[in-house]
N, C-alpha and C. Protein backbone atom coordinates (compact mmCIF):
# COMPACT_ATOMS: atom_id res chain seq x y z
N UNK A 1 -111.75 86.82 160.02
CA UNK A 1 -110.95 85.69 159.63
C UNK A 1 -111.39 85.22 158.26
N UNK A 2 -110.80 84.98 157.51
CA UNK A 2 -111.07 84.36 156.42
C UNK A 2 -110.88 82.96 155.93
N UNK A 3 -111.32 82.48 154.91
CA UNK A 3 -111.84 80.48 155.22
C UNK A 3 -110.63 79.49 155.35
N UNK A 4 -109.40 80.38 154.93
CA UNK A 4 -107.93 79.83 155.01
C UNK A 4 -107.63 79.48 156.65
N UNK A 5 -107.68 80.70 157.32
CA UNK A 5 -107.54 80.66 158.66
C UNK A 5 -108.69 80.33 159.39
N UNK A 6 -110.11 80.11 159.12
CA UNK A 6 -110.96 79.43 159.72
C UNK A 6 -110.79 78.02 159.74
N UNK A 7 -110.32 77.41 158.73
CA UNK A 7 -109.97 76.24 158.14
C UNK A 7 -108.58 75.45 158.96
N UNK A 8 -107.42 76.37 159.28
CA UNK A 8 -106.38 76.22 159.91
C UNK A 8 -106.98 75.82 161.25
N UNK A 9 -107.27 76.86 161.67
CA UNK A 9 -108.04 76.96 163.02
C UNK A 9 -108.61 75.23 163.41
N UNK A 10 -109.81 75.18 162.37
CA UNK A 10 -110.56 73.35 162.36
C UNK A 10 -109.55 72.58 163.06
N UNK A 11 -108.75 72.55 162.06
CA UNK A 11 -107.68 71.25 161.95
C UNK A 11 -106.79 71.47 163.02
N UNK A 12 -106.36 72.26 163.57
CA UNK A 12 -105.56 72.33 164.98
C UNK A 12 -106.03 71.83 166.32
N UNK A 13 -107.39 72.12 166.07
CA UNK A 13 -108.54 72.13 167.00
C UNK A 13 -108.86 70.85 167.50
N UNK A 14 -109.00 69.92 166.27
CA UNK A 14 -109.70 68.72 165.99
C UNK A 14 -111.21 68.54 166.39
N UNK A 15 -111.42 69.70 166.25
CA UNK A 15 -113.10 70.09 166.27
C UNK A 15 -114.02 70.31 165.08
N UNK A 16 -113.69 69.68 163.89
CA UNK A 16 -113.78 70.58 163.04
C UNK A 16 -115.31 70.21 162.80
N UNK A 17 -115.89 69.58 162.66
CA UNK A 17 -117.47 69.44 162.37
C UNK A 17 -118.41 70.60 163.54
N UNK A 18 -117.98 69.98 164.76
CA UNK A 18 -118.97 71.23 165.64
C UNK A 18 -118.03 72.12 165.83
N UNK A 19 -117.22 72.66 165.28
CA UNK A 19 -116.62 74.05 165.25
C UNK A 19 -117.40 74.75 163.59
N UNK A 20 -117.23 74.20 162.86
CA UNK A 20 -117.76 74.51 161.59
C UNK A 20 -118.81 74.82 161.75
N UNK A 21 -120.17 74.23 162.04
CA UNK A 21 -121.52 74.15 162.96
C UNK A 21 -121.77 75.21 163.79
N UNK A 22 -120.66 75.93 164.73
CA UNK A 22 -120.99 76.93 165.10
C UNK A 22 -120.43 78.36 164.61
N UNK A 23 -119.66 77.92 163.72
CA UNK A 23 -119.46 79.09 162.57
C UNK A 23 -120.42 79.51 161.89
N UNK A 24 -120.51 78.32 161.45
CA UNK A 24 -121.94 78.46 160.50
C UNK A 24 -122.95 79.17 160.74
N UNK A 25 -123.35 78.70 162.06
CA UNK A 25 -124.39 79.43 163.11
C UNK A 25 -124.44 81.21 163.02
N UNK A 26 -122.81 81.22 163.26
CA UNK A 26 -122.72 82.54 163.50
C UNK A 26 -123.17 83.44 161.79
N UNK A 27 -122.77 82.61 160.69
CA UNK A 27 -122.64 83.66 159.75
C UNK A 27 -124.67 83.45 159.59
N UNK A 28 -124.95 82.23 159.42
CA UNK A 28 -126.54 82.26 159.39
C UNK A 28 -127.43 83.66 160.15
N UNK A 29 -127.13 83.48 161.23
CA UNK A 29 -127.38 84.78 161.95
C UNK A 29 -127.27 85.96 161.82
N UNK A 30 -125.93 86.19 160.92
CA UNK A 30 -125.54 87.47 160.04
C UNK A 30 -124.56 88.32 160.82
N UNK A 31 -123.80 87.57 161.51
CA UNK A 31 -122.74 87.87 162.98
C UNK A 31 -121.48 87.91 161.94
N UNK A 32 -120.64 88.45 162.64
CA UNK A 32 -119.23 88.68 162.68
C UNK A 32 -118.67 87.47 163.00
N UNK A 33 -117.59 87.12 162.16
CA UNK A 33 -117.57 85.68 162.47
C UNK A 33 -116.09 85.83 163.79
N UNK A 34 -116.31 85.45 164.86
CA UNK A 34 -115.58 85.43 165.70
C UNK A 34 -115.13 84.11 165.82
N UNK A 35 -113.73 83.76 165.74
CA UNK A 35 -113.27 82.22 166.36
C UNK A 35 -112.82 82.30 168.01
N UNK A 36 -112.83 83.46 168.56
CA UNK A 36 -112.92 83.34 169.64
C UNK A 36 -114.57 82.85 170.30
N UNK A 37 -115.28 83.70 169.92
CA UNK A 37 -116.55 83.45 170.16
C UNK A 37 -116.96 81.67 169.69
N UNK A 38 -116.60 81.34 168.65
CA UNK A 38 -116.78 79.83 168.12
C UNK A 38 -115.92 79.17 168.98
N UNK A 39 -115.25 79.31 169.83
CA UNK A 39 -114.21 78.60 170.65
C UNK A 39 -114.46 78.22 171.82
N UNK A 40 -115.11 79.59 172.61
CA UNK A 40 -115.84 79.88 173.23
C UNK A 40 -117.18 78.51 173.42
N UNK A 41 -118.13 78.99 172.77
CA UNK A 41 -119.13 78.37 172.44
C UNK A 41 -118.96 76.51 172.05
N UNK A 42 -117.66 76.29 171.72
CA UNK A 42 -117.53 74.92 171.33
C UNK A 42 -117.49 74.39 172.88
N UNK A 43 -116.56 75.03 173.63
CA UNK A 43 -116.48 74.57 175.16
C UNK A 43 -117.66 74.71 175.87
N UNK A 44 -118.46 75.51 175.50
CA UNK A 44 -119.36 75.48 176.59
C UNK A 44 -120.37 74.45 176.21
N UNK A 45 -120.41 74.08 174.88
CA UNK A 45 -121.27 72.90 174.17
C UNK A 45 -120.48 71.70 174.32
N UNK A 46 -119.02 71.26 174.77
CA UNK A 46 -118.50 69.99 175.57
C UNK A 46 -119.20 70.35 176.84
N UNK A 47 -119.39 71.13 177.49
CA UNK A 47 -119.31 70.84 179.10
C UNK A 47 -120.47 70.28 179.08
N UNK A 48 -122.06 71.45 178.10
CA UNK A 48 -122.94 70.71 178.27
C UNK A 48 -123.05 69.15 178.09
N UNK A 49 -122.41 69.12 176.80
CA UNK A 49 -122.50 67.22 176.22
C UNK A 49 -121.77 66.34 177.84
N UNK A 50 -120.80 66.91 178.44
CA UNK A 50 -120.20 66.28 179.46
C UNK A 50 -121.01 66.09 180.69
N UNK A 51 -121.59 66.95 180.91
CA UNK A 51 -122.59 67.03 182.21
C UNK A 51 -123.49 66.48 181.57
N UNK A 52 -124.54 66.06 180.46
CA UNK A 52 -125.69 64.92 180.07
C UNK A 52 -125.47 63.94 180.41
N UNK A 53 -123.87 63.46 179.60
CA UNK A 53 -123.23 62.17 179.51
C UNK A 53 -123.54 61.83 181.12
N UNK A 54 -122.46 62.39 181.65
CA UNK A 54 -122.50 62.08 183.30
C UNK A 54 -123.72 61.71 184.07
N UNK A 55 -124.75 62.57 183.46
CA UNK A 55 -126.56 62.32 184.69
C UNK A 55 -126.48 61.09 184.11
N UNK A 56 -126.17 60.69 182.43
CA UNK A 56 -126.96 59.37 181.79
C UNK A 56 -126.15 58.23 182.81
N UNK A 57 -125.01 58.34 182.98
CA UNK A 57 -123.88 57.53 183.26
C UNK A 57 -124.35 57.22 184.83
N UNK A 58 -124.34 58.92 185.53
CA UNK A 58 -124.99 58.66 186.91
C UNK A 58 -126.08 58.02 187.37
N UNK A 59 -126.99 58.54 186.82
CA UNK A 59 -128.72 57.65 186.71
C UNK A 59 -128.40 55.82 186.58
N UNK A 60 -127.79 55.48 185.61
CA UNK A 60 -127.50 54.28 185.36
C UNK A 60 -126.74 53.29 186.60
N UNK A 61 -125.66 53.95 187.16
CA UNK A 61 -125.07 53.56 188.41
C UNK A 61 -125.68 53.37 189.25
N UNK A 62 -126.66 54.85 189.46
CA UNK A 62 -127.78 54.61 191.00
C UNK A 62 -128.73 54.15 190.58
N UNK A 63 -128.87 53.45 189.35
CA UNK A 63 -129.86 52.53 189.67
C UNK A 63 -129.94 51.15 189.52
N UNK A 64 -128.76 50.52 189.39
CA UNK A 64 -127.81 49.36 189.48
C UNK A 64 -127.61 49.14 190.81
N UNK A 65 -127.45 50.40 191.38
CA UNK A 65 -126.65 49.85 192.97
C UNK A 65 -127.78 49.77 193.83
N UNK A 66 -129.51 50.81 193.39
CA UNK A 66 -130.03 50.40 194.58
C UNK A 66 -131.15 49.11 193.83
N UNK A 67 -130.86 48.35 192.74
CA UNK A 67 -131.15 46.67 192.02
C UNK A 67 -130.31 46.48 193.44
N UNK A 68 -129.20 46.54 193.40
CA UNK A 68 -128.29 45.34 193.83
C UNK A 68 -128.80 45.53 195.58
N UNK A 69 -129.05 46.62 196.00
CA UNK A 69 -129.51 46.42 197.41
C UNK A 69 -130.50 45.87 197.51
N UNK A 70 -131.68 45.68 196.70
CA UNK A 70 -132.51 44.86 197.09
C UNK A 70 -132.47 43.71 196.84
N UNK A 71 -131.94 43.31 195.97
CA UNK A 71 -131.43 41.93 195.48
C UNK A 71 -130.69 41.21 197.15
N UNK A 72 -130.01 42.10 198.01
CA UNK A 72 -128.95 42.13 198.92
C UNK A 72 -129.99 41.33 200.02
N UNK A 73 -131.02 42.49 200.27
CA UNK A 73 -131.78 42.52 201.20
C UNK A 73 -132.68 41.29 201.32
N UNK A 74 -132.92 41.54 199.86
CA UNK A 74 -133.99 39.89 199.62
C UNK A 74 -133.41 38.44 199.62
N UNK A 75 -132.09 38.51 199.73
CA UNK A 75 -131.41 37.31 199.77
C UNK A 75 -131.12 37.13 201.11
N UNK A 76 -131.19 38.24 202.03
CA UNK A 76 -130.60 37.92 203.44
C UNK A 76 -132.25 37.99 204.39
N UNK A 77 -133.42 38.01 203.92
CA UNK A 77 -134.86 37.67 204.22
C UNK A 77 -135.33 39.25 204.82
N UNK A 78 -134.73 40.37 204.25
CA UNK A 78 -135.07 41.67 205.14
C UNK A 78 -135.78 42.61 203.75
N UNK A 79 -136.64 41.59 203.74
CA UNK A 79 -137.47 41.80 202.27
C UNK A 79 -138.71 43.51 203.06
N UNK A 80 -138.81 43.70 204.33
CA UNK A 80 -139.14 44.93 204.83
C UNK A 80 -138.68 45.80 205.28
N UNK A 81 -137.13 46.20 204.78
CA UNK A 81 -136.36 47.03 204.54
C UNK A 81 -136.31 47.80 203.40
N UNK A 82 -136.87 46.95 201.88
CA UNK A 82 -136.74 47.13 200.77
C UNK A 82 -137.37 48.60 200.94
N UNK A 83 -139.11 48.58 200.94
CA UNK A 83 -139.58 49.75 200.85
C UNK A 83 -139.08 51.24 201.74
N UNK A 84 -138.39 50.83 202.79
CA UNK A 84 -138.15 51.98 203.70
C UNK A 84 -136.66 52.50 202.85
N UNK A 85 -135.97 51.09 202.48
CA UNK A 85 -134.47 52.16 202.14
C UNK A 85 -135.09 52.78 200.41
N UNK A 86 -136.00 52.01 200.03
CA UNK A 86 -136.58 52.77 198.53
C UNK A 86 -136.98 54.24 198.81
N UNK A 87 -137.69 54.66 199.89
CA UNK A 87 -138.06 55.68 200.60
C UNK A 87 -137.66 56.65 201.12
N UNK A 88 -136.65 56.14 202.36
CA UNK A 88 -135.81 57.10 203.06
C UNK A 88 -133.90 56.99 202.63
N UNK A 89 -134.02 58.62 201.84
CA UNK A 89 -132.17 58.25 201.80
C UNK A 89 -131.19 58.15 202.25
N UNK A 90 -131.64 58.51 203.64
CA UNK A 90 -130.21 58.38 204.95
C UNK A 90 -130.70 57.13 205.17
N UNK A 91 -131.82 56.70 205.33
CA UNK A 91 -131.45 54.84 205.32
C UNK A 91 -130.78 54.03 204.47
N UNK A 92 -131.01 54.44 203.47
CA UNK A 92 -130.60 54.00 202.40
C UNK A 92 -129.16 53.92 201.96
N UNK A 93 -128.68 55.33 202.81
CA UNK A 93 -127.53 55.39 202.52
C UNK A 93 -126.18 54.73 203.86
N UNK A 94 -127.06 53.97 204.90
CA UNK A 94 -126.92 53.34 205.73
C UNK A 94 -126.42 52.11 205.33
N UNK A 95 -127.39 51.52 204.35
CA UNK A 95 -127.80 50.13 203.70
C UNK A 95 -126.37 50.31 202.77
N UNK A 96 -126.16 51.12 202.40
CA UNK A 96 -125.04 51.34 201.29
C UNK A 96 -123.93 50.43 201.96
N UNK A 97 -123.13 51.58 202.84
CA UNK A 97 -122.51 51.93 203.53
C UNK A 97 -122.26 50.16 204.45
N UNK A 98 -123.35 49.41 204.85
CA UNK A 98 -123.24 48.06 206.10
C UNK A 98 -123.38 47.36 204.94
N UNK A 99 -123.53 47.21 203.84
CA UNK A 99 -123.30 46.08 202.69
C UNK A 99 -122.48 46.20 201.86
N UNK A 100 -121.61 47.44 201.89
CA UNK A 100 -120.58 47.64 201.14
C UNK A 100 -120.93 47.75 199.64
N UNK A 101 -122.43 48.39 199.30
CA UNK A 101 -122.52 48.90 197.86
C UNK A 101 -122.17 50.10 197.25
């Protein structure tokens, strides 16, 4: 491909910084410049960025919701529940489930 049609390619894409980035990659390396292969490679570098995002996003949720169970627990005086549902996750996921978190 040449920089006309690499260039086309960008702008259709709307990838064009980490598509460029892994062009780049490829000629640094001293590769054949494939836009399939750069296409390729751009998707599999969203899924990774998508699946991080998600643990960061996930982590953040479950650990909001089991704040809010103890917050739950400690307001209703079952302040020796805290450590067992911190502990065990089918309890925990009991506690979910009868408090509606």
């Amino acid at each position: 491909m040449d920089s006309v049609e690499i260039s086309a390619a960008f702008a259709m894409l709307g990838e064009q910084k980490r598509l460029r980035k892994l062009v780049n990659r490829q000629k640094k390396e001293g590769k054949e410049i494939s836009m399939c292969k750069a296409i390729d490679d751009l998707i599999l570098d969203g899924e990774k960025r998508g699946r991080e995002q998600g643990e960061r996003i996930g982590e953040k949720r479950g650990q909001e919701r089991l704040a809010h169970l103890i917050v739950v627990l400690s307001e209703n005086h079952k302040d020796d529940l805290i450590i067992k549902a911190a502990s065990d996750r089918t309890f925990r996921r009991k506690l979910f489930k009868e408090y509606n978190l």
